[in-house]
Protein backbone atom coordinates (compact mmCIF):
# COMPACT_ATOMS: atom_id res chain seq x y z
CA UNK A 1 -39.65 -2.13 45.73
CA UNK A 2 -37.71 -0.68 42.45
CA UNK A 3 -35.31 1.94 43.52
CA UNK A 4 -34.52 4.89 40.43
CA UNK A 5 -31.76 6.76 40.34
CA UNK A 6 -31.22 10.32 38.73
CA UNK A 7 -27.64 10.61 37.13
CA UNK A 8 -25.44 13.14 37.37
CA UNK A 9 -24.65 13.80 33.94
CA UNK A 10 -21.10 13.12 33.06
CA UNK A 11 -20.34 13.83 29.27
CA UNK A 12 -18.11 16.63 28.29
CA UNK A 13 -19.67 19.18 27.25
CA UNK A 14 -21.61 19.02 30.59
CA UNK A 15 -26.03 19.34 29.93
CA UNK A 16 -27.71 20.73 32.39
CA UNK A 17 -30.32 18.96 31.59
CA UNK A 18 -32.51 15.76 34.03
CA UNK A 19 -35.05 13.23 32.91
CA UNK A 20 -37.48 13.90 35.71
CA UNK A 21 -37.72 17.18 37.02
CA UNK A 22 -38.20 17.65 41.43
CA UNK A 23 -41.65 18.11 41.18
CA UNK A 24 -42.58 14.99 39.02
CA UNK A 25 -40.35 12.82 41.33
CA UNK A 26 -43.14 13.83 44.07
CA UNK A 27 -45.92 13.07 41.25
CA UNK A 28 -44.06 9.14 40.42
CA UNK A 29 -43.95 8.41 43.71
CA UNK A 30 -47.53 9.05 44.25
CA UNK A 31 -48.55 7.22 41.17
CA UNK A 32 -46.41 4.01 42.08
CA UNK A 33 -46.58 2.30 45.24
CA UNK A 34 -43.37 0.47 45.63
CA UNK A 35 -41.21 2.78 43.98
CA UNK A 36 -38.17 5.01 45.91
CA UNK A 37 -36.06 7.62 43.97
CA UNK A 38 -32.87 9.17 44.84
CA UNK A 39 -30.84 11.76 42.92
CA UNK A 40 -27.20 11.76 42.80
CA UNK A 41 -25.69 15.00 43.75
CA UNK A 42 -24.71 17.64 41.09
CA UNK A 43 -24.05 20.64 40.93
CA UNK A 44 -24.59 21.24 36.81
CA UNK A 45 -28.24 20.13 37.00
CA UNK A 46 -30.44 23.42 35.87
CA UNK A 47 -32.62 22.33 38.91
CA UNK A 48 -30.49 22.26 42.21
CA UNK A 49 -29.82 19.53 44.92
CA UNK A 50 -31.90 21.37 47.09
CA UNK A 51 -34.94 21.71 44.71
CA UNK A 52 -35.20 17.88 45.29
CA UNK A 53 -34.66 17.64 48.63
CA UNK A 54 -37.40 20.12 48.84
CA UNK A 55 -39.98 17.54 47.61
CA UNK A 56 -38.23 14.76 49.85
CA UNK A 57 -36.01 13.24 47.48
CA UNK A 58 -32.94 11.88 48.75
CA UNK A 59 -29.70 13.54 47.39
CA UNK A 60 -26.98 10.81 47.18
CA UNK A 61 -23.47 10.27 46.06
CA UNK A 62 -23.38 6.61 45.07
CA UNK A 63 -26.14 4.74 43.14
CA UNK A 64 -24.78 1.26 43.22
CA UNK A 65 -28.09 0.19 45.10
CA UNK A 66 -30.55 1.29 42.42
CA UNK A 67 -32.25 -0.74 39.95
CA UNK A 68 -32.80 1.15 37.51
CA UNK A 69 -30.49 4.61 36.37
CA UNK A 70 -32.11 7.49 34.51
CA UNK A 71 -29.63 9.99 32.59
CA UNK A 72 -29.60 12.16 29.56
CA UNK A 73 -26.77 12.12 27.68
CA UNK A 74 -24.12 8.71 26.77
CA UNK A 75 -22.90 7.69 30.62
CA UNK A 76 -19.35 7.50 30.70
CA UNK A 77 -17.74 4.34 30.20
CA UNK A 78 -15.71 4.12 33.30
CA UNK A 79 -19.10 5.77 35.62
CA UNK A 80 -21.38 2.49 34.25
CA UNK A 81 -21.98 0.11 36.95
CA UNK A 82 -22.42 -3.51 35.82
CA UNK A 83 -25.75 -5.37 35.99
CA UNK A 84 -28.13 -2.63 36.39
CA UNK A 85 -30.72 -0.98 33.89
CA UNK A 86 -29.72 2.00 32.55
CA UNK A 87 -31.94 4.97 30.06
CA UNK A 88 -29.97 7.42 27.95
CA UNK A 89 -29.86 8.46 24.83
CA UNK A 90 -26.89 5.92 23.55
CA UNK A 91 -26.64 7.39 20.30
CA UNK A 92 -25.59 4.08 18.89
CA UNK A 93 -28.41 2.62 16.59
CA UNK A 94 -26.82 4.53 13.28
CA UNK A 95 -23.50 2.76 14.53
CA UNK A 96 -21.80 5.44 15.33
CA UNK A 97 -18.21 5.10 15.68
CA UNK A 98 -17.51 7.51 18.57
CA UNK A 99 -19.73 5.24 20.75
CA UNK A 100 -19.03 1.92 19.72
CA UNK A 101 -16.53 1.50 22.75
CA UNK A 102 -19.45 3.01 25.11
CA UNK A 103 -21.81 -0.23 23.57
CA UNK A 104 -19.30 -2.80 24.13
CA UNK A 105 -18.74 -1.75 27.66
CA UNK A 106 -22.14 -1.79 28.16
CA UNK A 107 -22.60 -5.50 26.96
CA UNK A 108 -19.08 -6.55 28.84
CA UNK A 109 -20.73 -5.47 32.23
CA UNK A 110 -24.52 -7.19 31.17
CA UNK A 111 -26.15 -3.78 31.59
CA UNK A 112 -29.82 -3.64 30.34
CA UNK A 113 -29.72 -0.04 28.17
CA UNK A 114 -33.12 1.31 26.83
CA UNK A 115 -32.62 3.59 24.43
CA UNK A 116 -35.01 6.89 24.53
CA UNK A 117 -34.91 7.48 20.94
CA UNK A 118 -36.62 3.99 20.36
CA UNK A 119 -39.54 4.39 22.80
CA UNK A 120 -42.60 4.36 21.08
CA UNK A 121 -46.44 3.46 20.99
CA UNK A 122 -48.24 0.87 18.83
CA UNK A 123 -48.14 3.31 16.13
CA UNK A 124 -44.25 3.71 15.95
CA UNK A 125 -44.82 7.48 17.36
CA UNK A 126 -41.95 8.21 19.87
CA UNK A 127 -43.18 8.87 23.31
CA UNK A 128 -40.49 10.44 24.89
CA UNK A 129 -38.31 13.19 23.35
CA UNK A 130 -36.79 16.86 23.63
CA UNK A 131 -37.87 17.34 20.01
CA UNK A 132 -39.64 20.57 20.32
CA UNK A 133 -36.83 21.97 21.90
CA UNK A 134 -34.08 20.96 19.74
CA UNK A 135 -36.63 22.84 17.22
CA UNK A 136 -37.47 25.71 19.12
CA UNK A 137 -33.75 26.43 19.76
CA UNK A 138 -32.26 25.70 16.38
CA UNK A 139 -34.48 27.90 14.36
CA UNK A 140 -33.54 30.68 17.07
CA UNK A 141 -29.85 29.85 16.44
CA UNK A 142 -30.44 30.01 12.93
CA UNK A 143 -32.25 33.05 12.83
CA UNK A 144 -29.28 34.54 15.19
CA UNK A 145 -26.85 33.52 12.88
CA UNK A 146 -28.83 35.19 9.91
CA UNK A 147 -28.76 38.43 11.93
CA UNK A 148 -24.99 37.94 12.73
CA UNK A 149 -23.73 36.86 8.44
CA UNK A 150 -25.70 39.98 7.59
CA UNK A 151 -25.51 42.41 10.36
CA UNK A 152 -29.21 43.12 10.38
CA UNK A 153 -30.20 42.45 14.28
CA UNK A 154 -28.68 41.46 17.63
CA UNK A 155 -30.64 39.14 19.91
CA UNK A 156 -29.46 37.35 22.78
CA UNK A 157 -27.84 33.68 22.62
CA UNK A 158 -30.94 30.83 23.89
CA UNK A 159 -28.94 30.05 26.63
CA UNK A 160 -28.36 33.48 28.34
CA UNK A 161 -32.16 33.56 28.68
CA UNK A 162 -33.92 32.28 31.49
CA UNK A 163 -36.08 29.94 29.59
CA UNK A 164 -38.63 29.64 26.94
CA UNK A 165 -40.67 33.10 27.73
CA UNK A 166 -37.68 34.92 28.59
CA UNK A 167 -36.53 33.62 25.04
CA UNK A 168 -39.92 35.27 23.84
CA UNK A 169 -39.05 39.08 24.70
CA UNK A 170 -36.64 38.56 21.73
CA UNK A 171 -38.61 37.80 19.35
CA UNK A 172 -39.70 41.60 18.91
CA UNK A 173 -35.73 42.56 17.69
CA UNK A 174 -35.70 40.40 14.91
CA UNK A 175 -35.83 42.63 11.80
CA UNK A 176 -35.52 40.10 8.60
CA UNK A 177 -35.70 41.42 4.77
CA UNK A 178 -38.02 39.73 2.51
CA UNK A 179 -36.09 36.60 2.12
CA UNK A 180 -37.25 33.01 2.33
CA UNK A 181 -36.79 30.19 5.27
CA UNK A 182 -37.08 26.18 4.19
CA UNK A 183 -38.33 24.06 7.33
CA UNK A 184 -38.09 20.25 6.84
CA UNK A 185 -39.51 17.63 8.79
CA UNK A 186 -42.76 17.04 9.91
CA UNK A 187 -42.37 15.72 13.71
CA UNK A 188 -41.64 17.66 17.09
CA UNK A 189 -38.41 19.00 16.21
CA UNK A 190 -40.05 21.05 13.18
CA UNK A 191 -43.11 22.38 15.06
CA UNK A 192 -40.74 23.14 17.58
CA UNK A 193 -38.92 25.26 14.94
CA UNK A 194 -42.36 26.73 13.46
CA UNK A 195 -43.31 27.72 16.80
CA UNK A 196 -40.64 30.59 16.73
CA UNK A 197 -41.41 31.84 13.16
CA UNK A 198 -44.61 31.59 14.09
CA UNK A 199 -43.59 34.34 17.21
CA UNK A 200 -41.76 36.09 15.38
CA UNK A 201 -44.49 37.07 12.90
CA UNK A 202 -42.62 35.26 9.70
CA UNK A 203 -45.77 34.20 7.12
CA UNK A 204 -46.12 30.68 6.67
CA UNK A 205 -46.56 29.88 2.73
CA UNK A 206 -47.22 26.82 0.64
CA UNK A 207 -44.00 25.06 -0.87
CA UNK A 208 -45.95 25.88 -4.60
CA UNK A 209 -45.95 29.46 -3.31
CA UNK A 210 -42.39 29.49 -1.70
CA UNK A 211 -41.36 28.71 -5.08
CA UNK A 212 -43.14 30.28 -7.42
CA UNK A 213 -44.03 33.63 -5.54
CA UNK A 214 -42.07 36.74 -5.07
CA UNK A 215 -43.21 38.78 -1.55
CA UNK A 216 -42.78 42.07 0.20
CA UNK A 217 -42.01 40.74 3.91
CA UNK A 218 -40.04 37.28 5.17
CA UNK A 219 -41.74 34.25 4.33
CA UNK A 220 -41.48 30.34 5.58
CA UNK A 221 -42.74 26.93 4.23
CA UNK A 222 -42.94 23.24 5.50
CA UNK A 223 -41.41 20.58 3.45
CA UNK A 224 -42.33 16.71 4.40
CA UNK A 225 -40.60 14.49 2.51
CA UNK A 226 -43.21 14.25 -0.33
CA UNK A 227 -42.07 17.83 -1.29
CA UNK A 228 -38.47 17.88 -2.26
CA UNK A 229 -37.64 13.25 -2.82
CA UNK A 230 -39.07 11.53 -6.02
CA UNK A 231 -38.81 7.99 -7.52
CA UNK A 232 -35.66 7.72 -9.39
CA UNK A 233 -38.17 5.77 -12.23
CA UNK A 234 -41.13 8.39 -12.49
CA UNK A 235 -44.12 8.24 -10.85
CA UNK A 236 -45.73 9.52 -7.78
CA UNK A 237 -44.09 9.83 -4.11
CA UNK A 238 -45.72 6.87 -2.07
CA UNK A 239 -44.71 7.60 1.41
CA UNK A 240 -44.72 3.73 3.17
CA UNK A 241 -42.62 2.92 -0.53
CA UNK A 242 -40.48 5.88 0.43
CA UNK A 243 -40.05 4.57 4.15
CA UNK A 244 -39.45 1.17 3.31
CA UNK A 245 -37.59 1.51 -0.07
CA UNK A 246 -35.78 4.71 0.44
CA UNK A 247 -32.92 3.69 -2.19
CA UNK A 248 -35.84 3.95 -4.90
CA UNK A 249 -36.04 7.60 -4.40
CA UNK A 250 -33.28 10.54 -5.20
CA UNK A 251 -33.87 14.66 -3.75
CA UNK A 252 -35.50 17.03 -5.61
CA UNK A 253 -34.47 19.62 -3.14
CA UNK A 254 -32.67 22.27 -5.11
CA UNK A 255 -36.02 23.84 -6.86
CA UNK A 256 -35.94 24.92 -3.19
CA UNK A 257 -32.09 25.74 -2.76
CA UNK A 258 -32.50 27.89 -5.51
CA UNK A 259 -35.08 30.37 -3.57
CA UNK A 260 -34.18 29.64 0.32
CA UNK A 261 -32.03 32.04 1.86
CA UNK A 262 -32.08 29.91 4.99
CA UNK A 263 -32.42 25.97 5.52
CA UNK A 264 -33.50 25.08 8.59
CA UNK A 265 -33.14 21.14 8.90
CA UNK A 266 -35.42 19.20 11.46
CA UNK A 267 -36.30 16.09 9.42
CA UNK A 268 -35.46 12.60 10.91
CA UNK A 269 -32.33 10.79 7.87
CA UNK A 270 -31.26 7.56 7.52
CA UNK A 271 -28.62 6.48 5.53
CA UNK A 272 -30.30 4.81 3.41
CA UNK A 273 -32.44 7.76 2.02
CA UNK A 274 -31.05 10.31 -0.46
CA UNK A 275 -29.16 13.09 0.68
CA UNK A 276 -30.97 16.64 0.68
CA UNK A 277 -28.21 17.59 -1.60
CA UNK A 278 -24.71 17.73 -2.52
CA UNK A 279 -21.21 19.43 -2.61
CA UNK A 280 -20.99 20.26 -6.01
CA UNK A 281 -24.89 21.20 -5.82
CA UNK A 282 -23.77 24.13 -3.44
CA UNK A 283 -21.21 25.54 -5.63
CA UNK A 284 -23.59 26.33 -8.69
CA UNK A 285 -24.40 29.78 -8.90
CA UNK A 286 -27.88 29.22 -8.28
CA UNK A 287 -27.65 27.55 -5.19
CA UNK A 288 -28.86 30.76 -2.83
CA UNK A 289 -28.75 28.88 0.73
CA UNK A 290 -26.47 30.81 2.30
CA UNK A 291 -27.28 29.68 6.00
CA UNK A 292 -28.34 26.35 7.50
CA UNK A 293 -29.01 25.59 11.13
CA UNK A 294 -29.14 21.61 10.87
CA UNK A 295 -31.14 20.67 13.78
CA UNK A 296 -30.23 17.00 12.84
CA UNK A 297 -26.96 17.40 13.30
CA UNK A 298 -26.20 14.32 11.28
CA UNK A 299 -22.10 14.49 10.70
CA UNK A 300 -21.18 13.96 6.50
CA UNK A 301 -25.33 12.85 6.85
CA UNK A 302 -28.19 14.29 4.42
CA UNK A 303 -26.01 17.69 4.56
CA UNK A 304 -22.58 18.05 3.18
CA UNK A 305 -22.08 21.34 5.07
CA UNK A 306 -22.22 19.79 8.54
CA UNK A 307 -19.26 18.67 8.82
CA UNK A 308 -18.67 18.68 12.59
CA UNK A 309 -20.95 19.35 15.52
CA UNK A 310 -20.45 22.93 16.96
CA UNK A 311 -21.18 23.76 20.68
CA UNK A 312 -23.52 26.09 22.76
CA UNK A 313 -20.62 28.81 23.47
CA UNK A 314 -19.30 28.30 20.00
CA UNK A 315 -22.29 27.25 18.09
CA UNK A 316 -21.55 28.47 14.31
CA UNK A 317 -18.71 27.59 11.69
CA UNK A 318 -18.48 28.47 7.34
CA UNK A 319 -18.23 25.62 4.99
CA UNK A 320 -16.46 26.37 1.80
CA UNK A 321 -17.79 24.23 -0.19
CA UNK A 322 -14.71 24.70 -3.34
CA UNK A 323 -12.67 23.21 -0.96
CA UNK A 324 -15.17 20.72 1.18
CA UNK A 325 -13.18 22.36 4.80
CA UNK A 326 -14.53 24.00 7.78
CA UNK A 327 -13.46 26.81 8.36
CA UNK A 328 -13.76 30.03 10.57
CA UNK A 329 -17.36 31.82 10.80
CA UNK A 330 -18.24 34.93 8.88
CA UNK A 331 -15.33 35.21 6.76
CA UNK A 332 -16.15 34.79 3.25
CA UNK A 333 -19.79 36.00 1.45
CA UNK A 334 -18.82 32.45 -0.57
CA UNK A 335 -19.41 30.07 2.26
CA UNK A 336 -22.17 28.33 4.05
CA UNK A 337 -22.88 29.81 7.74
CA UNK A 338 -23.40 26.44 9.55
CA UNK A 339 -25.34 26.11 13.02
CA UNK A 340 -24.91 22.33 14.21
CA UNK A 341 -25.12 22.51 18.06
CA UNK A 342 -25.83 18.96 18.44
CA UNK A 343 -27.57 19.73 22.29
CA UNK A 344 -29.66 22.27 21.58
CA UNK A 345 -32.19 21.22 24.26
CA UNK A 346 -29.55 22.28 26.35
CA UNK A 347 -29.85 26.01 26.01
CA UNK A 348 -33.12 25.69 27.60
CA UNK A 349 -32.80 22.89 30.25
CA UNK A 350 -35.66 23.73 32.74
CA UNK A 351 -38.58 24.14 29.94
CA UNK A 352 -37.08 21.00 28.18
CA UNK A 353 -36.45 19.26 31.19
CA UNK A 354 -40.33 19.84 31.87
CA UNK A 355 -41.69 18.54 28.78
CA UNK A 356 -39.55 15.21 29.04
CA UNK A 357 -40.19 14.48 32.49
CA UNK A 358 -43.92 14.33 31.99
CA UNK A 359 -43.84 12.29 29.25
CA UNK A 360 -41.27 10.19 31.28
CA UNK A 361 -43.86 10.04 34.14
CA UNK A 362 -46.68 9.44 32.01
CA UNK A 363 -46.09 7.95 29.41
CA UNK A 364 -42.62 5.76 30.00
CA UNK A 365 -43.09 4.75 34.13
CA UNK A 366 -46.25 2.70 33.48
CA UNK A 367 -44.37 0.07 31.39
CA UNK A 368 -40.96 0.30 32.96
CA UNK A 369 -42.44 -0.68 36.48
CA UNK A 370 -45.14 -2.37 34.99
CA UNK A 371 -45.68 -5.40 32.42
CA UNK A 372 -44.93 -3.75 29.52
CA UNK A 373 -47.77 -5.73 27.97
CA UNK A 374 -47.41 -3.56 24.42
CA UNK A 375 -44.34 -4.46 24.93
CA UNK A 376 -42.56 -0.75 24.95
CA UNK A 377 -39.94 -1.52 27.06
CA UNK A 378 -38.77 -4.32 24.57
CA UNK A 379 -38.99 -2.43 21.46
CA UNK A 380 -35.83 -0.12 22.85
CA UNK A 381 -34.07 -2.50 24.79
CA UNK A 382 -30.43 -2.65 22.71
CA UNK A 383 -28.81 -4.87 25.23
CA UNK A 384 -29.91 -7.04 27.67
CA UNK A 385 -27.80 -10.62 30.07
CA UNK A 386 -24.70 -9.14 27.93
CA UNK A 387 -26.01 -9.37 24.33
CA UNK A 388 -28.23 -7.25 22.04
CA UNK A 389 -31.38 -7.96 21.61
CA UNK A 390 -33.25 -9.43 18.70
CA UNK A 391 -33.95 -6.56 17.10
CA UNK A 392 -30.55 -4.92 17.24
CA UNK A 393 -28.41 -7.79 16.17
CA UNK A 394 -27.73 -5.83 13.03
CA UNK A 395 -25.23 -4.03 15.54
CA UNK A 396 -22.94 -7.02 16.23
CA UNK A 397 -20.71 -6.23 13.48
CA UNK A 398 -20.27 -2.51 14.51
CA UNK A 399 -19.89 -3.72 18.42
CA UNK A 400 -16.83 -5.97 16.22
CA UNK A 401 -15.30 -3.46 14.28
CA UNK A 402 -16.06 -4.54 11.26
């Protein structure tokens, strides 16, 4: 018998969030014979204590006796309990410093952490994520915050709505002039973020027509990576090259800077790749961007302008760039209007919730409680008997501060 337990979430700011919502718990247990799941009380879940009890889950203070431990966000240090197996998004694979205290806890108390953000099929395709709504929400924000610079429209904040059709009845307020809106990324988070241009009646165009056209009404376009990186020596964009060789390409992003009125970031960065642009690209006078909501949330990453995370009840901040600072929103027609809410999932926690519990239950369960013959299970194991695994030793030097 494996026994899961549902975490209270625990980080600060608090997400409402839960990996399996009351109504799947019923569906695991039906699908797996020996498994029992309890969930630990809470009282900042967007589904309640009672909404599991309801379904005959057991509502519980302690978890000590559980197996395995299912959360959302990082676990605080001082709430993980040695020796168990733990899922969360660690946000440690990028070594990030802010959590390399939460990694080396986790290896000092031989805690098994799978990392959602590395489970994935044969084909490398993640099989577990809150992608679409990080999308759907940040091209709301950014929209919102277009409608705030400019004082064109008021709609409500995601999270004062209900959820995702609630969000819907705003769609209809949204007045926009004829400018331009960049999407990048090709994965969840940007279909996510077409989704709502899509309801809001915003024509979808071809990057060669984004860039070359002039039009009447508000216009968006799509940009993979093909569309805006090329080789630094000439040729044609090969995407595995591009993948595996990243440092062989620089952006050729500002053709697009230079018509956008609005970026709206959703494609996956790693360090190694160029940056979408630079500083001193932004101060030119024919840099037109004038507001980004950065999806990715990468701090001083692909963006120069996100320079901090924001947060749900304060979820937008200027960037001048003269000076590189932050500074307060909507004060100067000079700035960047940055949206870099780095939960945005949050602001809808029931429909998100939803989504990631099925593909938890589906997708996820069968190899946790099974063999994990393909060997998913492995792939985003970072620690495991009080080391990391094989395939995140690269991480021992950032577990030793150096």
């Amino acid at each position: 018998m494996t026994k899961i337990g549902i975490l209270k979430e625990g980080k600060i700011p608090v997400d409402k969030r839960v990996p399996i919502i009351p109504s799947q718990t019923k569906e695991a247990l039906e699908k797996f014979s020996d498994l029992e799941i309890v969930a630990q009380t809470s009282d900042i879940r967007c589904f309640e204590d009672a909404d599991y009890t309801n379904v005959g889950i057991e509502i519980v203070k302690e978890v000590e006796d559980c197996d395995i431990l299912l959360g959302v966000k990082e676990v605080p240090i001082d709430n993980l309990i040695p020796n168990k197996t733990y899922l969360f998004f660690s946000h440690t694979i990028k070594e990030q410093s802010y959590n390399r205290e939460l990694l080396r806890a986790i290896l000092k108390k031989n805690i098994r952490l799978i990392d959602y953000e590395l489970l994935t099929d044969e084909n490398k395709t993640r099989i577990v994520a809150f992608g679409r709504y990080a999308g759907i929400v940040g091209a709301y924000n950014g929209i919102l915050t277009y409608g705030k610079r400019y004082n064109q429209f008021k709609i409500r904040p995601a999270h004062e709505c209900f959820d995702l059709e609630d969000l819907k009845t705003e769609y209809q307020k949204v007045k926009l002039p004829r400018i331009k809106i960049a999407v990048t990324g090709g994965g969840r988070v940007s279909r996510g973020a077409m989704e709502v241009l899509d309801g809001m009646h915003i024509r979808k165009v071809t990057p060669a027509e984004f860039l070359e056209n002039l039009y009447d009404e508000p216009v968006y376009t799509q940009l993979n990576s093909r569309d805006y990186n090329k080789p630094i020596n000439g040729g044609e964009f090969n995407r595995n090259e591009f993948y595996k060789q990243p440092e062989n390409y620089e952006s050729d992003f500002l053709k697009f800077a230079k018509v956008a009125d609005i970026l709206i970031a959703g494609a996956f960065w790693a360090p190694e790749a160029p940056v979408l642009f630079k500083r001193e690209d932004i101060i030119r006078p024919d840099f037109r961007i004038r507001v980004i909501a950065d999806i990715t949330c990468d701090i001083e990453g692909s963006i120069p302008s996100t320079k901090r995370s924001s947060t749900i009840d304060d979820p937008i901040y200027d960037y001048n760039p003269t000076d590189n600072e932050v500074e307060a929103p909507l004060k100067d027609e000079g700035n960047i209007t940055v949206m870099a809410v780095d939960n945005l999932p949050c602001e809808l926690p029931r429909d998100a919730s939803t989504d990631f519990g099925h593909e938890m239950v589906n997708n996820v369960l069968p190899h946790l409680l099974g063999e994990d013959k393909q060997e998913v299970i492995k792939r985003a194991t970072i620690a495991e008997n009080g080391k990391l695994t094989e395939r995140f030793q690269y991480l021992q030097n950032y577990v030793d501060g150096k």
